[in-house]
PDB file of N, CA and C in Angstrom:
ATOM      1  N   UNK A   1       0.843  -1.173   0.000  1.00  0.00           N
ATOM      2  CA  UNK A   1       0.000   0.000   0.000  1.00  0.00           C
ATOM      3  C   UNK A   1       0.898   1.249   0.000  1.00  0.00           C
ATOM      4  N   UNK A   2       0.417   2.284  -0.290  1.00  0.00           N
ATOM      5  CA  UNK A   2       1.195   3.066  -1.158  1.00  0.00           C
ATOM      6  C   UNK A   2       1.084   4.287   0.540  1.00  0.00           C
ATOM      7  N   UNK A   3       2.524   5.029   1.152  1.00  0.00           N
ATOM      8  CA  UNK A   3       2.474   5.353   2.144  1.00  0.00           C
ATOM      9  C   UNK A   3       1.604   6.603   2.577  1.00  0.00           C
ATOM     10  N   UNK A   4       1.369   6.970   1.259  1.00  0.00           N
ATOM     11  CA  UNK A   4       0.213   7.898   1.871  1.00  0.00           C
ATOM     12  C   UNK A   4      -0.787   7.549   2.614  1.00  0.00           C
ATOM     13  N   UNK A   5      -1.361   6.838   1.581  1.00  0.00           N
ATOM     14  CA  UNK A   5      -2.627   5.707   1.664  1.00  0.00           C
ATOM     15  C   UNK A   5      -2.964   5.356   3.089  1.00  0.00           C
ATOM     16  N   UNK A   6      -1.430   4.676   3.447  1.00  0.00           N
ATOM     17  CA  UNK A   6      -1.698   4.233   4.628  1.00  0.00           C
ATOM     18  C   UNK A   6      -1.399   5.153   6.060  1.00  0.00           C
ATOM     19  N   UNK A   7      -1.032   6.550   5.547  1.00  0.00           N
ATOM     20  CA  UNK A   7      -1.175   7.183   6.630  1.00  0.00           C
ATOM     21  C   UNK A   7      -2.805   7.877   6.803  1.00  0.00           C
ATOM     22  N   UNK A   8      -2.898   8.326   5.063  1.00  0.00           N
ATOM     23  CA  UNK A   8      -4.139   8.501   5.349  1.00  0.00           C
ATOM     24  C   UNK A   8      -5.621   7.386   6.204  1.00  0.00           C
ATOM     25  N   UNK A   9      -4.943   6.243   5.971  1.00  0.00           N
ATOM     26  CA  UNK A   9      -6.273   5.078   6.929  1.00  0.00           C
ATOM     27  C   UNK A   9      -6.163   4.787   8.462  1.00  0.00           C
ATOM     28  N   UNK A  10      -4.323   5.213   8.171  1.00  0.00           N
ATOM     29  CA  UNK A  10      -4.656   5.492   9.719  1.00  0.00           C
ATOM     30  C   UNK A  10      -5.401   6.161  10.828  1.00  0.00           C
ATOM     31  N   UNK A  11      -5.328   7.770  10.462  1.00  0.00           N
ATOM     32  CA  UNK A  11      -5.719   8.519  11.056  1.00  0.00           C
ATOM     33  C   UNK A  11      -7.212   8.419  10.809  1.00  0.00           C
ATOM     34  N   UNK A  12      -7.893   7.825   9.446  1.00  0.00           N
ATOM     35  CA  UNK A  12      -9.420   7.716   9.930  1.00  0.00           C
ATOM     36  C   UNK A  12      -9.837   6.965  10.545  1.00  0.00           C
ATOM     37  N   UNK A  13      -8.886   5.638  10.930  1.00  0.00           N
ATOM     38  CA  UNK A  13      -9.089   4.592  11.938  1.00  0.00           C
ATOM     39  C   UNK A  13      -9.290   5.023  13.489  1.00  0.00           C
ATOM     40  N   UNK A  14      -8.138   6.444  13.511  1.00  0.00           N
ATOM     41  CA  UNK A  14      -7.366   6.574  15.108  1.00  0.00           C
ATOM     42  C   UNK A  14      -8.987   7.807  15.236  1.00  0.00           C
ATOM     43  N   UNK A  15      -9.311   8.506  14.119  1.00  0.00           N
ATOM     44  CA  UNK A  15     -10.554   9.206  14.005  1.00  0.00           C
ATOM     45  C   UNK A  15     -12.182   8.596  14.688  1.00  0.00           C
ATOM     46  N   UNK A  16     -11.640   7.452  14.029  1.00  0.00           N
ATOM     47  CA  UNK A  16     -12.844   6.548  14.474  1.00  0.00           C
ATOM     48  C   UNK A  16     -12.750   5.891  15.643  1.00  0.00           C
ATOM     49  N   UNK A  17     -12.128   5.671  16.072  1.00  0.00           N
ATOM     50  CA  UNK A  17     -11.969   5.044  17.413  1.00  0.00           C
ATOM     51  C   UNK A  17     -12.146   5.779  18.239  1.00  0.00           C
ATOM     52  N   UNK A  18     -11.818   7.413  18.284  1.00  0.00           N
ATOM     53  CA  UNK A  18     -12.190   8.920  19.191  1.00  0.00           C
ATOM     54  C   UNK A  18     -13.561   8.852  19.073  1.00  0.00           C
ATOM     55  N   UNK A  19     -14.502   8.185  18.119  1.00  0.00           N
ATOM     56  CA  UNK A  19     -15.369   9.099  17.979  1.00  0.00           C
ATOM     57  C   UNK A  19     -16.626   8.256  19.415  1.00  0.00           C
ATOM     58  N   UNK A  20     -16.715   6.897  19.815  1.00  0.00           N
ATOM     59  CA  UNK A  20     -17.220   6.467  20.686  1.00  0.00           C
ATOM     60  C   UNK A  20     -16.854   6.958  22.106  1.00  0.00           C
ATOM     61  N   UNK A  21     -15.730   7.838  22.690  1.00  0.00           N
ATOM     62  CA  UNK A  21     -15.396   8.679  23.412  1.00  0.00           C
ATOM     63  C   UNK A  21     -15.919  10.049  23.763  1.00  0.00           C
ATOM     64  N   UNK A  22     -16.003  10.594  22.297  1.00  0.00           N
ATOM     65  CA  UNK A  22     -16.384  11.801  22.305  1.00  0.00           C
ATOM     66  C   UNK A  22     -18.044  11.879  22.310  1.00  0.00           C
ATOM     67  N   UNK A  23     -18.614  10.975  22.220  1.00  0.00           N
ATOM     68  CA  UNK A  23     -20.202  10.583  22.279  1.00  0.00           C
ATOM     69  C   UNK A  23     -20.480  10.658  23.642  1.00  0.00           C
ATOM     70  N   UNK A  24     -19.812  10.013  24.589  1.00  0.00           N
ATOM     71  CA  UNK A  24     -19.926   9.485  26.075  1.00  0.00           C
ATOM     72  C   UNK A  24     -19.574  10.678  26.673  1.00  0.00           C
ATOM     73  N   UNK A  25     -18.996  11.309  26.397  1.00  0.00           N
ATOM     74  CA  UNK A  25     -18.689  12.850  27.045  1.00  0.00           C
ATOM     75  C   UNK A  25     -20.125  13.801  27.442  1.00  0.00           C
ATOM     76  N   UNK A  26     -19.904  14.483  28.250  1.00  0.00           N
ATOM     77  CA  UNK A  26     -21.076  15.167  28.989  1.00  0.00           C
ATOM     78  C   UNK A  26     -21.654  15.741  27.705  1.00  0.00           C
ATOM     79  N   UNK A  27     -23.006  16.148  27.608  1.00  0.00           N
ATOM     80  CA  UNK A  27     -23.403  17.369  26.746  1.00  0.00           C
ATOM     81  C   UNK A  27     -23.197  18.570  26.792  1.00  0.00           C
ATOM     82  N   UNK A  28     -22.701  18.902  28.528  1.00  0.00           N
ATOM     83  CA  UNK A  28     -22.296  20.473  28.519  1.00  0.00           C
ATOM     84  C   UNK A  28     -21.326  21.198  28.186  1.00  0.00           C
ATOM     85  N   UNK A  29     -21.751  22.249  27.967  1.00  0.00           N
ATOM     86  CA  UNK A  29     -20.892  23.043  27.172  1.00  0.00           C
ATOM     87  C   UNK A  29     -20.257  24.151  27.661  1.00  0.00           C
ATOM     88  N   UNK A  30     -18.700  24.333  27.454  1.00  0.00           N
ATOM     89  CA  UNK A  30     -18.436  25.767  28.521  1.00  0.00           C
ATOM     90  C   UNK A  30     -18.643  26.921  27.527  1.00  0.00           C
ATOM     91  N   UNK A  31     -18.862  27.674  28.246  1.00  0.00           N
ATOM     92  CA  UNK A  31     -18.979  28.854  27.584  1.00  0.00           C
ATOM     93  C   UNK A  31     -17.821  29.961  28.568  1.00  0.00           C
ATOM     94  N   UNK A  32     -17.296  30.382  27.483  1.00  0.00           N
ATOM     95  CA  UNK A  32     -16.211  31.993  27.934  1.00  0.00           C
ATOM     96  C   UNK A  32     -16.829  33.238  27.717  1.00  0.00           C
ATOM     97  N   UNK A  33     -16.839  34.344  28.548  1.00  0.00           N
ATOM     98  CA  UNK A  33     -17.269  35.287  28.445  1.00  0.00           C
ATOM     99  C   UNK A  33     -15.746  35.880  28.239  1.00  0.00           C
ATOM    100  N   UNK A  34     -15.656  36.686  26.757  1.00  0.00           N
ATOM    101  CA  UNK A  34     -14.560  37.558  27.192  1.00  0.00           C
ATOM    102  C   UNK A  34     -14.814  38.889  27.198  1.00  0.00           C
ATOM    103  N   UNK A  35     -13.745  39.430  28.231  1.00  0.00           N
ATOM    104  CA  UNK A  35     -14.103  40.623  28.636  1.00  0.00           C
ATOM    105  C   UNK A  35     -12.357  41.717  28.040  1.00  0.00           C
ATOM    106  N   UNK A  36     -12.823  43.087  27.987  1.00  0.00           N
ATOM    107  CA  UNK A  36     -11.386  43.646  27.466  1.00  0.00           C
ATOM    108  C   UNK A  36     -10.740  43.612  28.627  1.00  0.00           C
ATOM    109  N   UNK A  37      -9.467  43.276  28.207  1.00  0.00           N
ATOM    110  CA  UNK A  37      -8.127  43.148  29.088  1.00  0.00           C
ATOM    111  C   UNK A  37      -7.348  44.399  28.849  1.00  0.00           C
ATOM    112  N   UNK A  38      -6.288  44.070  29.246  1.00  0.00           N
ATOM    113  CA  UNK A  38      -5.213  45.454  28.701  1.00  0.00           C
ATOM    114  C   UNK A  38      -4.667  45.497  27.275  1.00  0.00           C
ATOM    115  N   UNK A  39      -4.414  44.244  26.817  1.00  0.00           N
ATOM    116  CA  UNK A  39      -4.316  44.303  25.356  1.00  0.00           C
ATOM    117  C   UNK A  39      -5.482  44.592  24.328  1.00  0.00           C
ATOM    118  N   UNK A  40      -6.628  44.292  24.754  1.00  0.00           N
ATOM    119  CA  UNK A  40      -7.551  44.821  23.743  1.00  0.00           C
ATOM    120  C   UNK A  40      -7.681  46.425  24.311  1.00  0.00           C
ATOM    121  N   UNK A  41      -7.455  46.914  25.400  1.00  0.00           N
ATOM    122  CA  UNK A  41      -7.248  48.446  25.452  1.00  0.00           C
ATOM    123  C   UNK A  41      -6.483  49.101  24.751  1.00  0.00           C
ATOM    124  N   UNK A  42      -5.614  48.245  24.490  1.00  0.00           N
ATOM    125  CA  UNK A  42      -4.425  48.879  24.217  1.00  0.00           C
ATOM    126  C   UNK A  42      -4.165  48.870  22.217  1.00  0.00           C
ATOM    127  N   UNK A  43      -5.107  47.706  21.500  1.00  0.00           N
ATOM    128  CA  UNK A  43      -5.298  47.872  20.699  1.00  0.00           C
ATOM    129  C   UNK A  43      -6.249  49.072  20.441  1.00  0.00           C
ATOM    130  N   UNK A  44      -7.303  49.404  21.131  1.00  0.00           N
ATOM    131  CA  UNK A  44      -8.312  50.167  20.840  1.00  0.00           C
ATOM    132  C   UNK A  44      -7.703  51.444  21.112  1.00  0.00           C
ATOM    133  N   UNK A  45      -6.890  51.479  21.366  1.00  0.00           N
ATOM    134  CA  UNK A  45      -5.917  53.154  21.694  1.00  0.00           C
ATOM    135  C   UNK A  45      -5.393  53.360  20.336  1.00  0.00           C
ATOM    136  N   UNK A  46      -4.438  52.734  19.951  1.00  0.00           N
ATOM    137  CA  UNK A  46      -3.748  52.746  19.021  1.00  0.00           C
ATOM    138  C   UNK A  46      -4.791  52.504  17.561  1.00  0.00           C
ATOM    139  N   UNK A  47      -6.073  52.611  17.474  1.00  0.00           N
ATOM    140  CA  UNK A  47      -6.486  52.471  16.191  1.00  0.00           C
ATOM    141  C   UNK A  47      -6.633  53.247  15.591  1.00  0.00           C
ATOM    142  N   UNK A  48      -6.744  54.541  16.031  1.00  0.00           N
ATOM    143  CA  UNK A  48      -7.391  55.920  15.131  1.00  0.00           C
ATOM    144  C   UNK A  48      -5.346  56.202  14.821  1.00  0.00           C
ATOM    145  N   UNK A  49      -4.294  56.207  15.522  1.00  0.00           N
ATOM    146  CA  UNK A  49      -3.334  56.015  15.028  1.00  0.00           C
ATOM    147  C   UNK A  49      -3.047  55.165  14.240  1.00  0.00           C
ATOM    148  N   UNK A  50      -3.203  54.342  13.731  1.00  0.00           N
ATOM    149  CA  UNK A  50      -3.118  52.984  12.258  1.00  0.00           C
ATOM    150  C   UNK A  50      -3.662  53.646  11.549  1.00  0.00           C
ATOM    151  N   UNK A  51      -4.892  53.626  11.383  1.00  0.00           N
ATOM    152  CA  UNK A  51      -5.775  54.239  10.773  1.00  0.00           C
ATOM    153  C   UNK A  51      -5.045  55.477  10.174  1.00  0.00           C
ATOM    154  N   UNK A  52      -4.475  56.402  10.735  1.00  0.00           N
ATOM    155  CA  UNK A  52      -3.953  57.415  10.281  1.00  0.00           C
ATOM    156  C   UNK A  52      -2.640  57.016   9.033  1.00  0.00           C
ATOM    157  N   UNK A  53      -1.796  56.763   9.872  1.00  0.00           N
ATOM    158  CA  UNK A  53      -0.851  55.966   8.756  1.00  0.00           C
ATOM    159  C   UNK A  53      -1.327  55.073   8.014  1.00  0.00           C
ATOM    160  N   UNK A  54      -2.528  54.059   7.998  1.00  0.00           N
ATOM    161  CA  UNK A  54      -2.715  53.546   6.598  1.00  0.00           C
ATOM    162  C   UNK A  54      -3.562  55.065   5.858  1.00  0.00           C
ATOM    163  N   UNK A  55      -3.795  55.646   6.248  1.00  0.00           N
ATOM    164  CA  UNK A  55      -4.762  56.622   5.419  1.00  0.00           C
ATOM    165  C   UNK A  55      -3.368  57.239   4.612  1.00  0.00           C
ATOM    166  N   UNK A  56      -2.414  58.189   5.098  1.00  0.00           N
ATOM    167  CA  UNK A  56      -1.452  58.206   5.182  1.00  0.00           C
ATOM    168  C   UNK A  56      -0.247  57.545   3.618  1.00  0.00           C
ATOM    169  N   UNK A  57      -0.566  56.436   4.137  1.00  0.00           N
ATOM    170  CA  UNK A  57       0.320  55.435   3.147  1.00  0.00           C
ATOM    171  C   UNK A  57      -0.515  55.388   1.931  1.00  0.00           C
ATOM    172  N   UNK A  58      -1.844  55.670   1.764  1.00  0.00           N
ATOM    173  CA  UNK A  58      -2.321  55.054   0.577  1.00  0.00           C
ATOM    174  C   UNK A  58      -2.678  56.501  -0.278  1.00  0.00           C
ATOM    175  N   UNK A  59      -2.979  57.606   0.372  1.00  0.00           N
ATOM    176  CA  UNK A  59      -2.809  59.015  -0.341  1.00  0.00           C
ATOM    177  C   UNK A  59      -1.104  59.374  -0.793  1.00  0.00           C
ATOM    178  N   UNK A  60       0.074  58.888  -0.735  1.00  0.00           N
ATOM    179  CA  UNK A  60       1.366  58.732  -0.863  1.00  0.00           C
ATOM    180  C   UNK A  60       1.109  57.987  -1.974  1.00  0.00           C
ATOM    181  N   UNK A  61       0.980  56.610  -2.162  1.00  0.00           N
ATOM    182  CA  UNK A  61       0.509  55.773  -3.126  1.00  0.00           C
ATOM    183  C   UNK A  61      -0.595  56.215  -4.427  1.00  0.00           C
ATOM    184  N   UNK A  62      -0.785  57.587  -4.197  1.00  0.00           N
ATOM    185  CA  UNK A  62      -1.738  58.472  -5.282  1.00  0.00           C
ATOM    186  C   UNK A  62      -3.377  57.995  -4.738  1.00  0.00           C
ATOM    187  N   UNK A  63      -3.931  57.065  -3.774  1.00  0.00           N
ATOM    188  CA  UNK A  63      -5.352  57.050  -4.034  1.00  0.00           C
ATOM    189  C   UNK A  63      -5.667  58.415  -3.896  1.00  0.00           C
ATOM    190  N   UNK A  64      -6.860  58.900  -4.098  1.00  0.00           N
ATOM    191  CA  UNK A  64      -7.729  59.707  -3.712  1.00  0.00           C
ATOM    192  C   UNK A  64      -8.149  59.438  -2.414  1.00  0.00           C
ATOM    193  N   UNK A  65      -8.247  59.992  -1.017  1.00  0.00           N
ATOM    194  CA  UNK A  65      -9.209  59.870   0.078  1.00  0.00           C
ATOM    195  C   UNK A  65      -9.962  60.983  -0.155  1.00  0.00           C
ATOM    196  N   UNK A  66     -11.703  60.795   0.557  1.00  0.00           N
ATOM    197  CA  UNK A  66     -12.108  61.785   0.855  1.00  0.00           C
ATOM    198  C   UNK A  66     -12.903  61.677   1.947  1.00  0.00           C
ATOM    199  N   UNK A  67     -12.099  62.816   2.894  1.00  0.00           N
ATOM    200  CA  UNK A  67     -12.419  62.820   4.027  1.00  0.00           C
ATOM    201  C   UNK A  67     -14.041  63.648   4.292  1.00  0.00           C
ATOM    202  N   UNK A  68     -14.690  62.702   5.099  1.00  0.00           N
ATOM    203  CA  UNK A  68     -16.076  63.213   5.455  1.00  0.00           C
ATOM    204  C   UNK A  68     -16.609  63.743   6.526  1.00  0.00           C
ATOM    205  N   UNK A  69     -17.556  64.228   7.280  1.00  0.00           N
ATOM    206  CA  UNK A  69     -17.791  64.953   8.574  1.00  0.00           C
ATOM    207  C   UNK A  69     -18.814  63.920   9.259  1.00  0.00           C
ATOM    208  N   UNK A  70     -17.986  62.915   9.895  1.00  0.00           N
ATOM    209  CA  UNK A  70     -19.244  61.963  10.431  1.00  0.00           C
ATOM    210  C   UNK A  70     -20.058  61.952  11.405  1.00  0.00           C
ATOM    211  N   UNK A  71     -19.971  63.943  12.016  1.00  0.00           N
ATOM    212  CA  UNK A  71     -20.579  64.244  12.750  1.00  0.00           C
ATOM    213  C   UNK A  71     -22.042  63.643  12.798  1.00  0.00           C
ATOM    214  N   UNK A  72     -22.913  64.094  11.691  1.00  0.00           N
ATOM    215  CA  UNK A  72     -24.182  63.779  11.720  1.00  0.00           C
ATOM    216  C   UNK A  72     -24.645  62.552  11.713  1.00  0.00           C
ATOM    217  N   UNK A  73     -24.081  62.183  10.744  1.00  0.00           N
ATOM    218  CA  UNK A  73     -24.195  60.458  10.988  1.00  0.00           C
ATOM    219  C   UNK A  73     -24.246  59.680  12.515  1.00  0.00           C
ATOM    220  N   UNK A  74     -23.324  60.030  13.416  1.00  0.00           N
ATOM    221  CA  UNK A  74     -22.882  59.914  14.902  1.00  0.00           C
ATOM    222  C   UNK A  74     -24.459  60.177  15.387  1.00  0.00           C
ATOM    223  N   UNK A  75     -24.711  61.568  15.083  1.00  0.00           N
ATOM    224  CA  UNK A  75     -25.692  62.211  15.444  1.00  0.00           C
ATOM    225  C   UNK A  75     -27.201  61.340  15.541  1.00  0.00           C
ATOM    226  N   UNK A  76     -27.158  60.795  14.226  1.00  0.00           N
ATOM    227  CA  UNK A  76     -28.225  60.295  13.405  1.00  0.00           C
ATOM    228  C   UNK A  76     -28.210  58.985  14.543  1.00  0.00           C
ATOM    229  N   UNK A  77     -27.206  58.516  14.465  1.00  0.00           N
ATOM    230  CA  UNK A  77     -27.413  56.891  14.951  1.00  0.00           C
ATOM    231  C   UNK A  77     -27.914  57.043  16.622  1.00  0.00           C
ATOM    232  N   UNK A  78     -27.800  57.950  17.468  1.00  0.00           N
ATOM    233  CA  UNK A  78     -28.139  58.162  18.760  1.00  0.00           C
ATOM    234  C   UNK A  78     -29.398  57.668  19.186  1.00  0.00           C
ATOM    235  N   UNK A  79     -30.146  58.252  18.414  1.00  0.00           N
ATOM    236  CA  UNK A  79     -31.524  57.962  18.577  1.00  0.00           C
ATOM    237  C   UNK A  79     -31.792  56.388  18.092  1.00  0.00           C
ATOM    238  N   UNK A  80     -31.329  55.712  17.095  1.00  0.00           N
ATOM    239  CA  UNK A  80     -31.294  54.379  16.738  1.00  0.00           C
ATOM    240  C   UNK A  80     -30.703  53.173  17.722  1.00  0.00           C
ATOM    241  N   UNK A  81     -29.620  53.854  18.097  1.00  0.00           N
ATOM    242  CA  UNK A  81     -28.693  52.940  19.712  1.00  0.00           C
ATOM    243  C   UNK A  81     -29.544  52.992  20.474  1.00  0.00           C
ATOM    244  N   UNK A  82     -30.339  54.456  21.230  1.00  0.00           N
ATOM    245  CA  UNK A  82     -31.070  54.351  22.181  1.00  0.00           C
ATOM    246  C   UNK A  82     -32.515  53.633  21.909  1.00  0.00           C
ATOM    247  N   UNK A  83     -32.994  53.187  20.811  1.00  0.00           N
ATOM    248  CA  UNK A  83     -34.191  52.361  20.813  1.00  0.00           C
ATOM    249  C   UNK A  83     -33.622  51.005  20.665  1.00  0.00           C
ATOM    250  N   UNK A  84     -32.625  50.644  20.153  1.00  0.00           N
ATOM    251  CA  UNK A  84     -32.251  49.401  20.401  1.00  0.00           C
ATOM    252  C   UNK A  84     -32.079  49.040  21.641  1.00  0.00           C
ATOM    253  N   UNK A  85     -31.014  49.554  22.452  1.00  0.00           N
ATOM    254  CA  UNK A  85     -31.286  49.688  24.130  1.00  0.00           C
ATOM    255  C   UNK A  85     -32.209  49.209  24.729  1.00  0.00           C
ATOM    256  N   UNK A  86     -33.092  50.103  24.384  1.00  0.00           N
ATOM    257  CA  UNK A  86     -34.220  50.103  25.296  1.00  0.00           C
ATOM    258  C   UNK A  86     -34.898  48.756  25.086  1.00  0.00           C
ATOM    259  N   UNK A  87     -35.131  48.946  23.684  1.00  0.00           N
ATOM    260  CA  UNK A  87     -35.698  47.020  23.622  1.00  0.00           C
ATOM    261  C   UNK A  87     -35.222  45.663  23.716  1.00  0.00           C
ATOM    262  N   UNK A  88     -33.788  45.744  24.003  1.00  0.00           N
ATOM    263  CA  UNK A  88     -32.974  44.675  24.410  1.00  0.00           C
ATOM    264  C   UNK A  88     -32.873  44.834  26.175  1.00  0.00           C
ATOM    265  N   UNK A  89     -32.969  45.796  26.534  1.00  0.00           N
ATOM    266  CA  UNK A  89     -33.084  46.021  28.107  1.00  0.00           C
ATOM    267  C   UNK A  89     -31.005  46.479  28.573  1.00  0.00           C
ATOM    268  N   UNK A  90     -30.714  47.379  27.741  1.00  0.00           N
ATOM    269  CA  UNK A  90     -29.248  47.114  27.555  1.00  0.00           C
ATOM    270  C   UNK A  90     -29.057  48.808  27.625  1.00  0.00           C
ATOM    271  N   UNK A  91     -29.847  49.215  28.467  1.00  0.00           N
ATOM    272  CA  UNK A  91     -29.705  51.031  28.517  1.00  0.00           C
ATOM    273  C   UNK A  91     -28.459  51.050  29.204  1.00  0.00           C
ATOM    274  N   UNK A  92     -28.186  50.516  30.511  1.00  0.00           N
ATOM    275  CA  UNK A  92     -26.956  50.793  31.588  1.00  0.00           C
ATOM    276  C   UNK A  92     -25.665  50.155  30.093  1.00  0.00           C
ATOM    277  N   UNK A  93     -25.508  48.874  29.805  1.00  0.00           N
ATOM    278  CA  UNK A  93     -24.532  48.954  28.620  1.00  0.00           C
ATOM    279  C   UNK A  93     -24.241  50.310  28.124  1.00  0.00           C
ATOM    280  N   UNK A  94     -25.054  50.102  27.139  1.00  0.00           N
ATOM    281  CA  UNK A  94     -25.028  51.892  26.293  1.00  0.00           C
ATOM    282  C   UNK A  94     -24.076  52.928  26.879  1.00  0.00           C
ATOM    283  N   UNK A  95     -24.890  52.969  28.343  1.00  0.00           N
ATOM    284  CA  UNK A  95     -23.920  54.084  28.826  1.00  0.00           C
ATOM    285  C   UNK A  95     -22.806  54.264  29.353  1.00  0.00           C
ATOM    286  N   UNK A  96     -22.326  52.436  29.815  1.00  0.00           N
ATOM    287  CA  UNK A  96     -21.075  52.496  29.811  1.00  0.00           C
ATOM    288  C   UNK A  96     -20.213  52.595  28.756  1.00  0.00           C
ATOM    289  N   UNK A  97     -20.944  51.899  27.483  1.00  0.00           N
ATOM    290  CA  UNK A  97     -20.066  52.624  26.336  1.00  0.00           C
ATOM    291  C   UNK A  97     -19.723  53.954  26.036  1.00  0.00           C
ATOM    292  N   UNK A  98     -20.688  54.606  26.294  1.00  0.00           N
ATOM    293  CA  UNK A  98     -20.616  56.227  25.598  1.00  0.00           C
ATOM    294  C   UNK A  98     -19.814  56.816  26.577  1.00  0.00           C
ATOM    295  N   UNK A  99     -19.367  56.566  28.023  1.00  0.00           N
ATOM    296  CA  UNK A  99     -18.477  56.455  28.966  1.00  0.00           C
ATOM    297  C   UNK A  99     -17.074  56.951  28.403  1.00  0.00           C
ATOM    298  N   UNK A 100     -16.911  55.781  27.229  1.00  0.00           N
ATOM    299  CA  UNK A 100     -15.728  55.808  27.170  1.00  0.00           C
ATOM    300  C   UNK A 100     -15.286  56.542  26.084  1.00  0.00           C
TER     301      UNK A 100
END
């Protein structure tokens, strides 16, 4: 038999033999809540800086950017966050976001 072959039958053998194990195993399931640490702070600091240098790098490179005023838009969505909120029951969230 040709050695692939037989590595490949192995592992669906060693596959199959896991799989009456993994049946017998509890049904429960863990679940992780993740929460931001210091490294996802620390990414979220540094993004409007990336952001800048790729903007940066690609007007150098000749694209065109055009920069927009996303004031209103911001504006616009307030009222849309706060009815979502409210109907998910997620007002205190919200405001720890806008917190930050």
């Amino acid at each position: 038999m040709h050695p692939i072959l037989q590595a490949l039958l192995a592992s669906v053998l060693a596959l199959v033999a896991a799989l009456p194990a993994a049946a017998q195993a509890p049904a429960k399931k863990l679940i992780r809540i993740h929460t931001a640490g210091p490294a996802d702070l620390g990414v979220r600091k540094a993004a409007p800086e990336r952001e800048a240098e790729s903007l940066a790098a690609v007007k150098k490179l000749g694209m065109k950017v055009v920069d927009i005023d996303v004031g209103p838009l911001q504006k616009a969505a307030v009222t849309a966050q706060d009815d979502l909120a409210k109907d998910f029951g997620a007002e205190a969230l919200l405001a720890q976001i806008r917190k930050q």
